[in-house]
C-alpha atoms as a PDB file:
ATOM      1  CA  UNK A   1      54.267 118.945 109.200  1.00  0.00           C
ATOM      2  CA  UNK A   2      55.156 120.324 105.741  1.00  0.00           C
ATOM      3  CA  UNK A   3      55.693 117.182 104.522  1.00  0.00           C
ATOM      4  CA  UNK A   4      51.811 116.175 105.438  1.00  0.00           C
ATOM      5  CA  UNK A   5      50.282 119.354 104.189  1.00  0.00           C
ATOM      6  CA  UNK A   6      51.946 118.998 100.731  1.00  0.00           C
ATOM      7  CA  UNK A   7      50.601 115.126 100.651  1.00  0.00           C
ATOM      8  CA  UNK A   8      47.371 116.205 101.753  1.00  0.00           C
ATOM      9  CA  UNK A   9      47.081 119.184  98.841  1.00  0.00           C
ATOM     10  CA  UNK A  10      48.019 116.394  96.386  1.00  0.00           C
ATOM     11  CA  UNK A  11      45.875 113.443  97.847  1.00  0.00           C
ATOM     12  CA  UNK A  12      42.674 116.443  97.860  1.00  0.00           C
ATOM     13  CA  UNK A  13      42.890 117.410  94.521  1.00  0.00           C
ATOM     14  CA  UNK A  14      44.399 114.210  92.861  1.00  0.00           C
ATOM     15  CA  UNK A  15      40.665 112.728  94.041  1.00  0.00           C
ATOM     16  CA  UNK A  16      38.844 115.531  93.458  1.00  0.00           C
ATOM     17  CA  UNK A  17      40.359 115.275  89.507  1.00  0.00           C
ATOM     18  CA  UNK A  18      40.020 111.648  89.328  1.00  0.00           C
ATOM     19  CA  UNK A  19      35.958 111.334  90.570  1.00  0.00           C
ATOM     20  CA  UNK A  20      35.537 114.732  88.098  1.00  0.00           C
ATOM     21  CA  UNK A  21      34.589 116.849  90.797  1.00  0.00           C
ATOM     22  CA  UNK A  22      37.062 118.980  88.909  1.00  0.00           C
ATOM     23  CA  UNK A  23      36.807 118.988  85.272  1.00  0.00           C
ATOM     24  CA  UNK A  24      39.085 118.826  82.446  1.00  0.00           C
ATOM     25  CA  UNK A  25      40.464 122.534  81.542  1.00  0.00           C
ATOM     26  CA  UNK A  26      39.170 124.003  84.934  1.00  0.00           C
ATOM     27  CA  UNK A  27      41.435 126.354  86.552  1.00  0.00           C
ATOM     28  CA  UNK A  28      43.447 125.646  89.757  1.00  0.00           C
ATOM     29  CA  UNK A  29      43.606 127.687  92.752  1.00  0.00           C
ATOM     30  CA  UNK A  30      46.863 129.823  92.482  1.00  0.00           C
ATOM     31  CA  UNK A  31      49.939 129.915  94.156  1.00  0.00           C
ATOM     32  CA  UNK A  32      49.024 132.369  96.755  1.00  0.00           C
ATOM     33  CA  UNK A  33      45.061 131.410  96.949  1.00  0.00           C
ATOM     34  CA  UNK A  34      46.373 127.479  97.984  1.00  0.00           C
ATOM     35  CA  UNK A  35      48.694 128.660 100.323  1.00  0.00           C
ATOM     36  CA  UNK A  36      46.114 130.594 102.022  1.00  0.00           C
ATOM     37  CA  UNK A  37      43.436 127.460 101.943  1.00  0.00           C
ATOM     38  CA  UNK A  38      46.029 125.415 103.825  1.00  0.00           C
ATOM     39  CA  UNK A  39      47.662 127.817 105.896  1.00  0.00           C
ATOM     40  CA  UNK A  40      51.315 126.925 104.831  1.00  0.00           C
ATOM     41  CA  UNK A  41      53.987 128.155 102.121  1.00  0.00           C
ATOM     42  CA  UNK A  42      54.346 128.898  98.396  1.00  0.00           C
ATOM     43  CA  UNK A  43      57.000 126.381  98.654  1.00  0.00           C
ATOM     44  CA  UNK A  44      54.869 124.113 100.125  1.00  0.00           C
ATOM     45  CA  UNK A  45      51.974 124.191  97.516  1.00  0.00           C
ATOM     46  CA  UNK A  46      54.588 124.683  94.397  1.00  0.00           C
ATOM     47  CA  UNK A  47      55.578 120.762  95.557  1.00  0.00           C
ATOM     48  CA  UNK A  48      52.496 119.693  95.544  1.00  0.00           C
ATOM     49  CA  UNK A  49      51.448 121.335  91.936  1.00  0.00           C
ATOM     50  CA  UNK A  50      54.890 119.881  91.074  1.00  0.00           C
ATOM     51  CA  UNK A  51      53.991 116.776  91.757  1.00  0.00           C
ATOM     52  CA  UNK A  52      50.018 117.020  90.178  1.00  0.00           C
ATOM     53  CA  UNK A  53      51.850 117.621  86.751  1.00  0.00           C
ATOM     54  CA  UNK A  54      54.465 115.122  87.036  1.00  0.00           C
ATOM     55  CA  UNK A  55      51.658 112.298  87.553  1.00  0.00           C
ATOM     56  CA  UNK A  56      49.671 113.667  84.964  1.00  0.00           C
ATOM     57  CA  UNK A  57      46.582 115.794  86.809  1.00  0.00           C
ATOM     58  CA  UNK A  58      47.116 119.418  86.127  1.00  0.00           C
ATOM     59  CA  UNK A  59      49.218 121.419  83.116  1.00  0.00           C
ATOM     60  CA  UNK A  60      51.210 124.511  84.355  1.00  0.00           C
ATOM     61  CA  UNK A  61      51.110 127.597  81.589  1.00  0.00           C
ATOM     62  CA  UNK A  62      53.469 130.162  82.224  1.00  0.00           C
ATOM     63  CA  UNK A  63      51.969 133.552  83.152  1.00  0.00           C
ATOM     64  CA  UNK A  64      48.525 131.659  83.193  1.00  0.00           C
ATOM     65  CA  UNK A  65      47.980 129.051  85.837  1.00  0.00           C
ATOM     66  CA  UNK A  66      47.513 125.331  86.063  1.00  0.00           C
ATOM     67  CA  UNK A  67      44.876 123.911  84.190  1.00  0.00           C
ATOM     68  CA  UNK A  68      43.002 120.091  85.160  1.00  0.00           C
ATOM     69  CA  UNK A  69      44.132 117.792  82.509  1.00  0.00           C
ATOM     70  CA  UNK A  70      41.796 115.320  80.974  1.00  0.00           C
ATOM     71  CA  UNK A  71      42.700 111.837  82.724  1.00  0.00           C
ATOM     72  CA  UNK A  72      40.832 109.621  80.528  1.00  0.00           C
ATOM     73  CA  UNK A  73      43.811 108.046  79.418  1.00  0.00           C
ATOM     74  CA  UNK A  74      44.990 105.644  81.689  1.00  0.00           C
ATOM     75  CA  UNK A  75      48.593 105.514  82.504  1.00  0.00           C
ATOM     76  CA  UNK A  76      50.806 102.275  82.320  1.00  0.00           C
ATOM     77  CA  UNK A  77      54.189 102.628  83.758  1.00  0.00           C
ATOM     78  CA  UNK A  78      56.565 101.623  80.827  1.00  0.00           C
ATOM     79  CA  UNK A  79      59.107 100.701  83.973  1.00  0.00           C
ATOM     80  CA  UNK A  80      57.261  97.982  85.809  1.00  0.00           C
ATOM     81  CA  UNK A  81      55.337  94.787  85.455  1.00  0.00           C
ATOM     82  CA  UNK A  82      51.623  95.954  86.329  1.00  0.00           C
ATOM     83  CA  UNK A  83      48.946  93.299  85.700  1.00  0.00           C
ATOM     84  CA  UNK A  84      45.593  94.598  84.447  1.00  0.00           C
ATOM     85  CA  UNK A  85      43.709  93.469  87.315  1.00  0.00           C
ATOM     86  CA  UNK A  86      46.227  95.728  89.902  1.00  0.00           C
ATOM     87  CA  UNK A  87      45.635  98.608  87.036  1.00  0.00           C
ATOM     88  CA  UNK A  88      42.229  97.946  87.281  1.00  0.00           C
ATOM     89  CA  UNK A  89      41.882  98.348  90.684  1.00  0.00           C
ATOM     90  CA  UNK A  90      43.806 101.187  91.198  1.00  0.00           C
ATOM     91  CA  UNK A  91      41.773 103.394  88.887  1.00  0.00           C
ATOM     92  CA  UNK A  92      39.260 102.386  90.087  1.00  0.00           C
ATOM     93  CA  UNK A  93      36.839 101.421  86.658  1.00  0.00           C
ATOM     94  CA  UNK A  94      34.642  99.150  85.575  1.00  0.00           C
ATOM     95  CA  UNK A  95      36.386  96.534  84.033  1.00  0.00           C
ATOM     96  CA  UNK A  96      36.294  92.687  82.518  1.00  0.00           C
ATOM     97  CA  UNK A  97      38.726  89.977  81.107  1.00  0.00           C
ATOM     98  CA  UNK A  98      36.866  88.460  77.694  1.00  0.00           C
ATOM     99  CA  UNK A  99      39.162  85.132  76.975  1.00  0.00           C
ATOM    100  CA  UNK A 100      38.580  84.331  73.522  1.00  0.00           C
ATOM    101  CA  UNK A 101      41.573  81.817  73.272  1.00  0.00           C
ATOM    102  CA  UNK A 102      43.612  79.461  75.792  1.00  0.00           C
ATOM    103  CA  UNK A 103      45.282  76.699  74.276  1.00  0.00           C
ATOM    104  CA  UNK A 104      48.644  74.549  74.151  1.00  0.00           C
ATOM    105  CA  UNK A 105      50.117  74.970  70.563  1.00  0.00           C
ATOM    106  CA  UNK A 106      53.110  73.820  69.137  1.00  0.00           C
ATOM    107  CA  UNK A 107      55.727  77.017  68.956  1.00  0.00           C
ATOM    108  CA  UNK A 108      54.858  79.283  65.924  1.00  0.00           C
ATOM    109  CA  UNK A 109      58.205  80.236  63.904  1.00  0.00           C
ATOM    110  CA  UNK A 110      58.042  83.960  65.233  1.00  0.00           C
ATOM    111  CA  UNK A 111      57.341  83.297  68.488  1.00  0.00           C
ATOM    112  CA  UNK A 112      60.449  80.825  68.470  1.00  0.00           C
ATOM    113  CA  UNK A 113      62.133  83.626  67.649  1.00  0.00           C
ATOM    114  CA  UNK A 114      60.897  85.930  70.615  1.00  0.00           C
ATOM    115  CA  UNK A 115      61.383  83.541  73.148  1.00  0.00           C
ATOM    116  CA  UNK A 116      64.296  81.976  71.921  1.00  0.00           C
ATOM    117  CA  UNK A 117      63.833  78.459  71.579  1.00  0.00           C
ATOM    118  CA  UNK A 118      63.324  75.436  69.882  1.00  0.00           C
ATOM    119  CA  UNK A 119      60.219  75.156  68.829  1.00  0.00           C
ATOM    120  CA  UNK A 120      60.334  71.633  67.683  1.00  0.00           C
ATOM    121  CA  UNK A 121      61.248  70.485  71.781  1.00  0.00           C
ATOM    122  CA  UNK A 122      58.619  72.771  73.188  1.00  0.00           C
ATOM    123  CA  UNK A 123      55.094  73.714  73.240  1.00  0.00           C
ATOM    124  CA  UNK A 124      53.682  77.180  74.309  1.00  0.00           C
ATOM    125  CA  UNK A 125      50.195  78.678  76.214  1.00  0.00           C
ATOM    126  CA  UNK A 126      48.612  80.961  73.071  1.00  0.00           C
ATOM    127  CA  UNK A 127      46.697  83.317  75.272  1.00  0.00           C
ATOM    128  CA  UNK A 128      44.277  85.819  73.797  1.00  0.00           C
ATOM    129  CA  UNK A 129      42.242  88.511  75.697  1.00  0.00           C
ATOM    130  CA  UNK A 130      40.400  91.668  75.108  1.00  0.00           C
ATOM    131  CA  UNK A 131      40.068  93.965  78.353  1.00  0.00           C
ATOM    132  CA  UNK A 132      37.119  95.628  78.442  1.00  0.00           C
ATOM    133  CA  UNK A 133      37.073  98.841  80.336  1.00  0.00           C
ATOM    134  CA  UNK A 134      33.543 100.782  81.145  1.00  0.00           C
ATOM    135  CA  UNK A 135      32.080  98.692  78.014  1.00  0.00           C
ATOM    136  CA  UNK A 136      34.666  99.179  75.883  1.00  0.00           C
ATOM    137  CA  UNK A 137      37.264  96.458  74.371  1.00  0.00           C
ATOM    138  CA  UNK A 138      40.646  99.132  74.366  1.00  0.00           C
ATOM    139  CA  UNK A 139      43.489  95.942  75.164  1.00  0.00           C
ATOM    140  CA  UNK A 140      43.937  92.903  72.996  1.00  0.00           C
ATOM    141  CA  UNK A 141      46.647  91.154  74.996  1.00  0.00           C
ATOM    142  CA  UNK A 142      47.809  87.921  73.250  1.00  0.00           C
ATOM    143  CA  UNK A 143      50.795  86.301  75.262  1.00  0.00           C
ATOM    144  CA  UNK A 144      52.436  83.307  74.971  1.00  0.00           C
ATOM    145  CA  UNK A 145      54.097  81.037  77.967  1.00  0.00           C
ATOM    146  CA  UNK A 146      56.845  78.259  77.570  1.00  0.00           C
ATOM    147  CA  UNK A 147      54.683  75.354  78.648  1.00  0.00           C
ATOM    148  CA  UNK A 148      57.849  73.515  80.978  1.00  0.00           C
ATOM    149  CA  UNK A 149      57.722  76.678  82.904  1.00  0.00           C
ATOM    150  CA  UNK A 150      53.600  76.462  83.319  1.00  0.00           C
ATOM    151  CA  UNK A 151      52.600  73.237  82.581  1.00  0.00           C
ATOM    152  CA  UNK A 152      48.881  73.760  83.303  1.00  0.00           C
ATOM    153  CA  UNK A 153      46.882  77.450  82.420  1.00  0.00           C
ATOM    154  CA  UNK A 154      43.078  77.345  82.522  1.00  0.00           C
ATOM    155  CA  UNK A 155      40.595  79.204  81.100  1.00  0.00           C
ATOM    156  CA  UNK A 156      39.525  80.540  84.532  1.00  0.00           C
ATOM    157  CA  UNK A 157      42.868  81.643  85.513  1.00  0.00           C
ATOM    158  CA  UNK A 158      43.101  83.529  82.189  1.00  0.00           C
ATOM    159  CA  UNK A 159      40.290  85.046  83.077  1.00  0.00           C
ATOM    160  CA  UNK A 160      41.394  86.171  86.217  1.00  0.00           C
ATOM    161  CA  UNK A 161      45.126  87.242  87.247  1.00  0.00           C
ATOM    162  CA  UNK A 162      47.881  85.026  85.199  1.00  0.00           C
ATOM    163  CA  UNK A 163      50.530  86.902  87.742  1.00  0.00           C
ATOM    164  CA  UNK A 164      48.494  85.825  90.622  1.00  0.00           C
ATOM    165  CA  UNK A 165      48.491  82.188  89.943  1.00  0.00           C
ATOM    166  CA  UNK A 166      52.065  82.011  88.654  1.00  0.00           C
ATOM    167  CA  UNK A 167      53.386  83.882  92.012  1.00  0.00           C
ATOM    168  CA  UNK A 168      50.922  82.431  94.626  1.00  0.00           C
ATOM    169  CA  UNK A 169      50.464  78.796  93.146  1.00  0.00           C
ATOM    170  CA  UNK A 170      53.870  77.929  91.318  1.00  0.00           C
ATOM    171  CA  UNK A 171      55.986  80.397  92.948  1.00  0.00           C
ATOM    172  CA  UNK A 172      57.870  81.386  89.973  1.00  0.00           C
ATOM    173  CA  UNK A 173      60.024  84.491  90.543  1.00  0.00           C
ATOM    174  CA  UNK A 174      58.965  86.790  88.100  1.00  0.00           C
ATOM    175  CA  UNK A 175      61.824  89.328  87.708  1.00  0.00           C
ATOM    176  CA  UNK A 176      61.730  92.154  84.791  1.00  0.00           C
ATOM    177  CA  UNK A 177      60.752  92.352  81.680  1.00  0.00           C
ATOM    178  CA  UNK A 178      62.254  94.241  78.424  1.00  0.00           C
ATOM    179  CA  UNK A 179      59.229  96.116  76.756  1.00  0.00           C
ATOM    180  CA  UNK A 180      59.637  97.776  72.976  1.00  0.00           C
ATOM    181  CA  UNK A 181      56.681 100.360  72.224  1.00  0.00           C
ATOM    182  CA  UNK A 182      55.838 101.110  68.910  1.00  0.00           C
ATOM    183  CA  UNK A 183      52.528 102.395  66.652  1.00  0.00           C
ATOM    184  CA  UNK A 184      51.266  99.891  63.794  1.00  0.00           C
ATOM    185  CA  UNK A 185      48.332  99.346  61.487  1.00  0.00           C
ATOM    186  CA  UNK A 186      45.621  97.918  63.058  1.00  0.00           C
ATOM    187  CA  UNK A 187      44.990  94.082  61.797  1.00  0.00           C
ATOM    188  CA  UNK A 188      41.926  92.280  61.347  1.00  0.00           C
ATOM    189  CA  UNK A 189      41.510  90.772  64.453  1.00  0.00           C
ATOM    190  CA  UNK A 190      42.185  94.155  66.258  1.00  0.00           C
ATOM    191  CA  UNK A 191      38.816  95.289  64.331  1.00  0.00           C
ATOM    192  CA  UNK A 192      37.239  92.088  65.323  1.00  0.00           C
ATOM    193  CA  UNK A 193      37.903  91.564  69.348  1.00  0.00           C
ATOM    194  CA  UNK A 194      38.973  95.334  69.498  1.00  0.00           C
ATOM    195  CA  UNK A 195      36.117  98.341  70.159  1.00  0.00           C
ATOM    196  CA  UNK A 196      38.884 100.674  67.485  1.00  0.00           C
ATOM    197  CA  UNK A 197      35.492 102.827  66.509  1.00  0.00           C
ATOM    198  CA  UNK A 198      37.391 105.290  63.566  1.00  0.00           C
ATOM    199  CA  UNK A 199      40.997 104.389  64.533  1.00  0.00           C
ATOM    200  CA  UNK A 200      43.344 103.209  62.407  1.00  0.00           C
ATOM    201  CA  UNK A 201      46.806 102.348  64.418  1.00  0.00           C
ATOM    202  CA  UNK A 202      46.913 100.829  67.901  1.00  0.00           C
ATOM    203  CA  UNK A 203      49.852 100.970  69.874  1.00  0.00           C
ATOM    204  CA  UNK A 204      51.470  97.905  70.490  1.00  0.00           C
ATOM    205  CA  UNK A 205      53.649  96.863  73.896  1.00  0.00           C
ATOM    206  CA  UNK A 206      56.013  93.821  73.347  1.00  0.00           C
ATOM    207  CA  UNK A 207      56.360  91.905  76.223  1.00  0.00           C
ATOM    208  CA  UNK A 208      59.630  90.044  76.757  1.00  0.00           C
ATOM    209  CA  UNK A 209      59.187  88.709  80.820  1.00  0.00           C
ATOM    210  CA  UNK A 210      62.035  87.086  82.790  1.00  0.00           C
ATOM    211  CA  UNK A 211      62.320  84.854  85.352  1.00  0.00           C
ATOM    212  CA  UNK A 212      65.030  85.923  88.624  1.00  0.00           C
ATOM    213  CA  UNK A 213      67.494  83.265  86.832  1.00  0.00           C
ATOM    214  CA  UNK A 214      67.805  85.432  84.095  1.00  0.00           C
ATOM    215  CA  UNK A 215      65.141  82.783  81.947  1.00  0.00           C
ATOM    216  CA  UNK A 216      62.658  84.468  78.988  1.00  0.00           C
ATOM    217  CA  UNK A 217      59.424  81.881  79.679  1.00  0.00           C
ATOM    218  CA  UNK A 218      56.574  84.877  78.388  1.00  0.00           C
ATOM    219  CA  UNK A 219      56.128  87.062  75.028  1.00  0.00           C
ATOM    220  CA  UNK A 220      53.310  89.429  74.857  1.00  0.00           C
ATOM    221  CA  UNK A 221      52.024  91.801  72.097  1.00  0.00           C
ATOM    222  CA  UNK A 222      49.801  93.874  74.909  1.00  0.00           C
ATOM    223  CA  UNK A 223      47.443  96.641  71.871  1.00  0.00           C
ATOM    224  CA  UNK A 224      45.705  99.264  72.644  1.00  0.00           C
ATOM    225  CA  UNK A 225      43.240 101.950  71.225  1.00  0.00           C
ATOM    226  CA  UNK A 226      45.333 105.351  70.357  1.00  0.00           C
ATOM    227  CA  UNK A 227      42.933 107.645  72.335  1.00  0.00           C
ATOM    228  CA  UNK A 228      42.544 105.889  75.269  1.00  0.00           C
ATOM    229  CA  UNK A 229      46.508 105.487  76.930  1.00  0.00           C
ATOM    230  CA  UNK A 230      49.429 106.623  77.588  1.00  0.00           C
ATOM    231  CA  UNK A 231      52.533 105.151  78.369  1.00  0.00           C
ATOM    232  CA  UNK A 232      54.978 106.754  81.241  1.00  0.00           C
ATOM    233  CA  UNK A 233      58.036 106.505  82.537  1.00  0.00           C
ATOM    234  CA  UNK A 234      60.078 108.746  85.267  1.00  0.00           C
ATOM    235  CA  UNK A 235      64.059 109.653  83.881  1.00  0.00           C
ATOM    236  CA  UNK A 236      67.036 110.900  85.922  1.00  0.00           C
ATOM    237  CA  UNK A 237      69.944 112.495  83.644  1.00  0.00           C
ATOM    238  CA  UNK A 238      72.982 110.541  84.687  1.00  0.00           C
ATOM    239  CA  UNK A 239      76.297 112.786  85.869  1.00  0.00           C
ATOM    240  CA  UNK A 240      79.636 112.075  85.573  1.00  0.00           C
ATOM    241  CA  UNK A 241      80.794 109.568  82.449  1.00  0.00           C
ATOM    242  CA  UNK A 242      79.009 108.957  79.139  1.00  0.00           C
ATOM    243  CA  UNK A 243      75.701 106.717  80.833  1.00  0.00           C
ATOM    244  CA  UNK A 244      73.040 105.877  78.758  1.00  0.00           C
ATOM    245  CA  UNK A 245      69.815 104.828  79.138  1.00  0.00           C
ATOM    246  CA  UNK A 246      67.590 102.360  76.879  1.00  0.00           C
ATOM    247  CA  UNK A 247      64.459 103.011  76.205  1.00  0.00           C
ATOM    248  CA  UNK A 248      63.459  99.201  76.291  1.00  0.00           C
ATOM    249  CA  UNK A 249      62.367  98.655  79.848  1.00  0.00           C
ATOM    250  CA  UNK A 250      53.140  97.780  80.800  1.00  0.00           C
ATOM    251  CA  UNK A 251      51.153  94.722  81.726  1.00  0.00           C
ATOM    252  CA  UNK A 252      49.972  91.301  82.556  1.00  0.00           C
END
């Protein structure tokens, strides 16, 4: 029964946050005033505030309170392989794929290098796409596929899910990915296919995606608009024994 109560505080306010019912530096009930609401323990609510700031809804202040952060940044795990459209769906925006290139190219020397192969025995898929959410262009995605791996990749699947059609229709096994995160000068086409308004810098998510037999067959520069993301990731500190973790492990 505890268990449900501190869901159902989280699952309450969580939507109340995310459809703006409460705004961005409001105040949250305290300690004492939630406990009251929901007829359980400090313990109980202090889980569920726990877990509001962990996922990114609230900021606790010592002495002070928690205060409604603002969630207009989206979040993209760093640790997973999301694709925009299961993003898009979970928060629950407005949202469009603009495809402004699909083609089969030979293998350009860098991307040789990111993918690791020959490029005079293979050709690639040059994907470009701008994501457009609530009327904005914030993503440039430009990704590149090793074409004996996915022969055929149409404009209309671009357009739509690439994850979709390479799970469901070839049945690859799509297994993890190593991701490097890093801030650069924005380029020219950033400014052109890119809604960057004053900004600068994007930041930019390399892609390297591997197949369950241990085969790289996709590299992705995935950049986005400074203000409107952030990246996150969950740690454990490891006991016992020098263990380290990389940060090397966003979105297709």
């Amino acid at each position: 029964m505890t268990k449900n109560i501190f869901l159902q505080i989280y699952q309450e306010y969580s939507g109340r946050i995310q459809t703006g019912e409460l705004a961005p530096g409001t105040k949250m009930p305290s300690e004492n005033e939630l406990a009251r609401e929901y007829n359980t323990s400090r313990e109980t609510v202090r889980k569920a505030l726990h877990l509001l700031a962990q996922n990114g809804y609230i900021h606790k202040i010592k002495a002070k309170g928690s205060f409604v952060l603002d969630i207009g940044r989206m979040d993209f795990p760093i640790g997973g392989l999301v694709s925009f459209k299961e993003m898009s769906e979970r928060i629950g925006r407005t949202s469009r794929t603009i495809v402004h290139e699909n083609q089969l190219i030979p293998v350009p020397d860098d991307i040789a290098k990111h993918l690791e192969i020959d490029k005079d025995k293979y050709l690639v898929w040059k994907v470009i796409r701008a994501r457009e959410i609530e009327g904005e262009c914030v993503i440039l995605d430009k990704d590149y596929f090793r074409s004996d791996i996915v022969p055929v990749l149409t404009e209309e699947i671009s357009r739509g899910s690439i994850y979709e059609y390479l799970e469901g229709e070839l049945h690859l096994q799509i297994s993890y990915a190593k991701k490097v995160v890093s801030v650069e000068n924005a380029d020219e086409e950033d400014h052109r296919l890119m809604d960057l308004q004053n900004y600068t810098h994007v930041v930019v998510v390399r892609n390297y995606v591997y197949l369950e037999d241990t085969t790289l067959f996709q590299y992705t520069e995935s950049r986005h608009r400074l203000d409107k993301f952030q990246f996150i990731d969950f740690a454990r500190r490891s006991h016992g024994g020098d263990k380290r973790a990389d940060f090397l492990n966003n979105h297709q």
